[in-house]
Protein backbone atom coordinates (compact mmCIF):
# COMPACT_ATOMS: atom_id res chain seq x y z
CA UNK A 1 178.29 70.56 203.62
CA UNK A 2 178.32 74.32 202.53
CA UNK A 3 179.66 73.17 199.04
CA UNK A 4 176.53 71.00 198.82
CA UNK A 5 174.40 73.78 200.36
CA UNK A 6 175.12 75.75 197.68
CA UNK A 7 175.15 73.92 194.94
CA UNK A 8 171.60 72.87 195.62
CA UNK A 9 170.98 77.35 195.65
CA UNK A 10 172.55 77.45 192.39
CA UNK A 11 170.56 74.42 190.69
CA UNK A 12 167.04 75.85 192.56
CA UNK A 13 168.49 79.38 191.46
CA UNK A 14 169.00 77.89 187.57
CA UNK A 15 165.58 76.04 187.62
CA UNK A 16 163.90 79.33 188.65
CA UNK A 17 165.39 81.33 186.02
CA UNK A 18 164.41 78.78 183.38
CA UNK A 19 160.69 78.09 184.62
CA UNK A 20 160.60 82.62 184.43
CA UNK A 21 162.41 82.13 180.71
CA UNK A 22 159.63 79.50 179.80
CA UNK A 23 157.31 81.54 180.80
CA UNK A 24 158.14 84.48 179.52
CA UNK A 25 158.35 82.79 176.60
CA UNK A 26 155.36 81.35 176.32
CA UNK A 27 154.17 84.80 177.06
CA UNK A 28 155.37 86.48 174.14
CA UNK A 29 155.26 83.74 171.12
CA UNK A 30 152.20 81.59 172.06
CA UNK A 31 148.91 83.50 170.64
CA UNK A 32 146.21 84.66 172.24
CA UNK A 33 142.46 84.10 169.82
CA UNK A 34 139.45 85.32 171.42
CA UNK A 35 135.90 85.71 170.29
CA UNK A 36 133.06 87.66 171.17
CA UNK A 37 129.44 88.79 170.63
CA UNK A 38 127.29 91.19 171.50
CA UNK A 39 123.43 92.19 170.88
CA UNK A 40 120.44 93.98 172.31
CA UNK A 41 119.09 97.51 172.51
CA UNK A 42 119.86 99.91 175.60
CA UNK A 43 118.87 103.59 175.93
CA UNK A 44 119.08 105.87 179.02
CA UNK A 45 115.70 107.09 181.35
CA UNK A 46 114.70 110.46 182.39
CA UNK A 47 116.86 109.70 185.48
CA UNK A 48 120.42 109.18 183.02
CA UNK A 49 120.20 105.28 184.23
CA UNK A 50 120.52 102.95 181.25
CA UNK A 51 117.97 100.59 180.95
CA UNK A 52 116.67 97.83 177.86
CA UNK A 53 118.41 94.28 177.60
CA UNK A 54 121.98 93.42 176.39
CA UNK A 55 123.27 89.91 175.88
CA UNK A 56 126.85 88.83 175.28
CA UNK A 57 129.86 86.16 175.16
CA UNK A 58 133.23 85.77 175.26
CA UNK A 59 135.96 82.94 174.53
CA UNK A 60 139.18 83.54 174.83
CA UNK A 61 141.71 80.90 174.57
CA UNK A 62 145.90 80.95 175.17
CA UNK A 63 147.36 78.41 173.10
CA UNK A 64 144.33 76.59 171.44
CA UNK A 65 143.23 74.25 174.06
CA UNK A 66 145.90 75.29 176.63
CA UNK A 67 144.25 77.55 178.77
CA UNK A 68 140.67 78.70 178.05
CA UNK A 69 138.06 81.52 179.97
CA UNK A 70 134.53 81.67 178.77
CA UNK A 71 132.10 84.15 180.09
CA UNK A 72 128.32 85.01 179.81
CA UNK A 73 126.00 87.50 180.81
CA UNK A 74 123.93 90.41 180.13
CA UNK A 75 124.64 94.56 180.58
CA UNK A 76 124.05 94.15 184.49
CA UNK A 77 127.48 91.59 184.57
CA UNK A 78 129.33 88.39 184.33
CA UNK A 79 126.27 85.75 184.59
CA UNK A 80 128.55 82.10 184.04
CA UNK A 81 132.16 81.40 183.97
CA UNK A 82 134.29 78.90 182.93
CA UNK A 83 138.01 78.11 183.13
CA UNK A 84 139.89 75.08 181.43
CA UNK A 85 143.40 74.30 181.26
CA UNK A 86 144.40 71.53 178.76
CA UNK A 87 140.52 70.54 178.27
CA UNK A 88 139.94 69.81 182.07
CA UNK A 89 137.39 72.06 183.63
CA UNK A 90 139.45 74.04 186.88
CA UNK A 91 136.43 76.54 187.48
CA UNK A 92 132.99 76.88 186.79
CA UNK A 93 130.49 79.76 188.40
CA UNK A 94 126.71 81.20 187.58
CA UNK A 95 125.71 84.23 189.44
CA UNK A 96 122.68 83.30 191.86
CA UNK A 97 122.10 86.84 192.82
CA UNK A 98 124.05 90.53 193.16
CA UNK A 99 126.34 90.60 196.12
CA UNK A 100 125.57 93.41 198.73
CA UNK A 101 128.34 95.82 198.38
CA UNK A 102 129.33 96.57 202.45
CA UNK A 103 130.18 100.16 202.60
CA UNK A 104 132.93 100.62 205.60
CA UNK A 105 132.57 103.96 207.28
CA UNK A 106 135.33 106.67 206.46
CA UNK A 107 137.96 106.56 208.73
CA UNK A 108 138.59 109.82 210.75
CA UNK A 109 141.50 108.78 212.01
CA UNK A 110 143.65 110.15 209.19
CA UNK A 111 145.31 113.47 209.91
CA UNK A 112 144.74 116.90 208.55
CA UNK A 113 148.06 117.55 208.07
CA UNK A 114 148.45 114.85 205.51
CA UNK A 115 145.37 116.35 203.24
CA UNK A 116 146.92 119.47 203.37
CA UNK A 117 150.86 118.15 201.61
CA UNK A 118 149.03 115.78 198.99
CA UNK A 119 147.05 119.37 198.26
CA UNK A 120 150.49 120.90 198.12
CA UNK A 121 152.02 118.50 195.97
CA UNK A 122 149.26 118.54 193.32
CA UNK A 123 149.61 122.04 193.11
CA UNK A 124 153.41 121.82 192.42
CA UNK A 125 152.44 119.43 189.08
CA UNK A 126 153.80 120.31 186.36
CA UNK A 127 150.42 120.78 183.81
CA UNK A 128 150.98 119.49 180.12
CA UNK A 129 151.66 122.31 177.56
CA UNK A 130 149.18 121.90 174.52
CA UNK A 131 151.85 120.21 172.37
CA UNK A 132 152.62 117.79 174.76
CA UNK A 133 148.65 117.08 174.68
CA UNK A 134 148.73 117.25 170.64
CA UNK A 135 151.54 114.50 171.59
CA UNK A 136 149.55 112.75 173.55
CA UNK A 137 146.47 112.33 171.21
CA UNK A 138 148.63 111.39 168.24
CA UNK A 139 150.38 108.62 169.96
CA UNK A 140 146.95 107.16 171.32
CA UNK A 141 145.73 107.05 167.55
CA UNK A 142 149.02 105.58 166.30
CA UNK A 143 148.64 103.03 169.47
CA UNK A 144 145.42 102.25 168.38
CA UNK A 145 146.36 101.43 165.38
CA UNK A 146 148.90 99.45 166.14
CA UNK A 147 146.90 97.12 168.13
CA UNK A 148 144.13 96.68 165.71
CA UNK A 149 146.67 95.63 163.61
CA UNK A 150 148.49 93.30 165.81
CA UNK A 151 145.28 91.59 167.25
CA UNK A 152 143.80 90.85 163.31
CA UNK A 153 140.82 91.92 164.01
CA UNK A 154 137.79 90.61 162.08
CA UNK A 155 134.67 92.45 163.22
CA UNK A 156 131.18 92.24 162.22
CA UNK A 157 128.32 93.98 163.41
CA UNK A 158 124.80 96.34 162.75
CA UNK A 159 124.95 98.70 165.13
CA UNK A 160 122.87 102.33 165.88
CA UNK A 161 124.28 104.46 168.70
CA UNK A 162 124.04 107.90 169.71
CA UNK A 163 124.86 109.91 172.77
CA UNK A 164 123.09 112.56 174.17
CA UNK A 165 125.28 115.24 173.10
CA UNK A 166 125.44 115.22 169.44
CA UNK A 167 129.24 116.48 169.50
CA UNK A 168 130.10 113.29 171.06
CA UNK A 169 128.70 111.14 168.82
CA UNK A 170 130.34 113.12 165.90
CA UNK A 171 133.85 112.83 167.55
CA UNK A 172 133.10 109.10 168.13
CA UNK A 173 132.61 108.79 164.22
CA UNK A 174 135.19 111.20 163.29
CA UNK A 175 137.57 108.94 165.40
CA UNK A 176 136.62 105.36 163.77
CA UNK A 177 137.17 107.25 160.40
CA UNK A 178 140.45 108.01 161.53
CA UNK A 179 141.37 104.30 162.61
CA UNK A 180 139.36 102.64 160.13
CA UNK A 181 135.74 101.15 159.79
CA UNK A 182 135.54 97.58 159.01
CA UNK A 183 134.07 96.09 155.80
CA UNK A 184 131.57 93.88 157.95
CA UNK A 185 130.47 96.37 160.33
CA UNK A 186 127.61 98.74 159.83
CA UNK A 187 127.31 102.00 161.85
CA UNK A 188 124.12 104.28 161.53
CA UNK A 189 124.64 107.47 163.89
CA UNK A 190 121.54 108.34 166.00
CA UNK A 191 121.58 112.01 165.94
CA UNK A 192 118.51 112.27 168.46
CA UNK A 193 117.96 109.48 170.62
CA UNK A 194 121.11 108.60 172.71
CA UNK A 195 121.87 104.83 173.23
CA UNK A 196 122.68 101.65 171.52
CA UNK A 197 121.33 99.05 169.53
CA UNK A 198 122.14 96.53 167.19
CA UNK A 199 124.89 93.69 167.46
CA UNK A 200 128.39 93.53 167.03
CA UNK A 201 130.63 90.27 167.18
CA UNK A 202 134.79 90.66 167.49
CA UNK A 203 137.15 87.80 166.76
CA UNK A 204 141.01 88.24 166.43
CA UNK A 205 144.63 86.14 167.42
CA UNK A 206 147.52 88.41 169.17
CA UNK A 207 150.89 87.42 170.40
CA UNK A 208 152.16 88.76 172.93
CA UNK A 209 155.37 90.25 171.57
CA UNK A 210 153.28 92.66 168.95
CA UNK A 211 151.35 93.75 171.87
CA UNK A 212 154.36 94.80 174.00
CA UNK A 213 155.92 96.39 171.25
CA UNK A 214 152.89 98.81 170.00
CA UNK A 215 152.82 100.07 174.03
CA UNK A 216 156.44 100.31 174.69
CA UNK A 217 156.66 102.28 170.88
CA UNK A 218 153.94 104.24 172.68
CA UNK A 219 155.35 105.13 175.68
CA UNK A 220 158.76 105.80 174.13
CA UNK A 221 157.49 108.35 172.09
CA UNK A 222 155.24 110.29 174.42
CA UNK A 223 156.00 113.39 176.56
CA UNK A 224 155.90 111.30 179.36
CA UNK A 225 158.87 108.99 178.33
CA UNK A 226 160.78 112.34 178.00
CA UNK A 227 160.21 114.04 181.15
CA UNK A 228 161.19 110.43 182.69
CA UNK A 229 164.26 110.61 180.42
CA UNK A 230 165.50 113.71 181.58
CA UNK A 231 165.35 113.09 185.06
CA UNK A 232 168.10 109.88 184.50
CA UNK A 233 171.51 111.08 183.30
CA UNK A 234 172.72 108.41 181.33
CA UNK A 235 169.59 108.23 178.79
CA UNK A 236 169.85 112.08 178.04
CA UNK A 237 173.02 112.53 176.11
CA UNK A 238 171.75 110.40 172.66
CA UNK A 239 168.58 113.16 172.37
């Protein structure tokens, strides 16, 4: 009886680990296309709310017709939704109205004391030097490019924005320079009016390997990985 007991472990132990293989898998080689689009014109009020109308889409799709999400809806949120696995429909929603938010009152029951240590142990953080932020920046860009390159990104678009502090919206440009403008997509900086309008449409294919590789190169290479490193004895001695 205990032979048979755990055999029957060991075969539901084996099946496991293969179903976790499959999907893991599945995971990494089977790609990811999604497509999206976006248009209208939005600028803020006196009050710094934004206001105008916004329309947009998305498909995205794992495995062609495996598994597919399609959303719709404006700037204000998600207006329908629609999941499909092999072609059958498994979900479909439209928004009837916006939810009421119910705000719980704060709890007073929490000590002072506890306030006081999490106070104490931000202090004691160690605050990044300004190479490690230098760091920091240059991996982001390098991650960034990384992904645009791994999800082939086609995108297409007319688009004026602006934000309300010119400096911003001369970093934001100074940024897409460094990662690259698209042919297809037109940008016309709005120096004086903050906001955005125009329309922009995004397609691309990613599999999940490239993806997982661009952040773990990412992380590997970033102050943070080192700091980690140095506090585990056995990954130290190869630096």
């Amino acid at each position: 009886m205990l032979k048979v007991l755990l055999w029957a472990l060991a075969w539901a132990a084996g099946v496991l680990l293969a179903v976790a293989l499959l999907a893991l898998v599945l995971v990494l080689f089977v790609p990811v296309g999604f497509r999206t689009r976006a248009e209208g014109a939005l600028r803020p009020d006196d009050d710094e709310t934004w206001g105008g109308q916004a329309e947009w889409e998305a498909d995205l799709r794992w495995g062609g017709r495996l598994v597919r999400l399609w959303l719709q809806g404006t700037h204000q949120g998600v207006g329908a939704q629609e999941i499909t696995i092999l072609g059958f429909r498994l979900r479909e929603r439209k928004r009837s109205g916006p939810a009421e938010a119910k705000e719980e009152a704060p709890s007073a029951s929490k000590p002072p004391a506890k306030a006081k240590v999490k106070a104490k142990a931000r202090k004691k953080r160690q605050r990044p030097t300004m190479e490690e932020i230098r760091a920091y920046i240059r991996e982001g860009l390098n991650l960034a490019r990384r992904l645009i390159k791994a999800l082939r990104l086609h995108i297409a678009g007319d688009l004026t924005f602006g934000f309300e502090d010119p400096a911003l919206t001369g970093f934001a440009l100074g940024a897409i320079a460094l990662t690259g403008k698209p042919a297809d997509l037109t940008l016309r900086p709005d120096w004086f009016q903050p906001g955005a309008e125009g329309w922009v449409s995004i397609k691309g294919r990613v599999y999940g390997f490239e993806a997982a590789t661009a952040l773990w190169l990412a992380y590997w290479r970033s102050p943070l990985s080192r700091r980690l490193r140095r506090w585990i004895p056995f990954t130290s001695y190869g630096r």
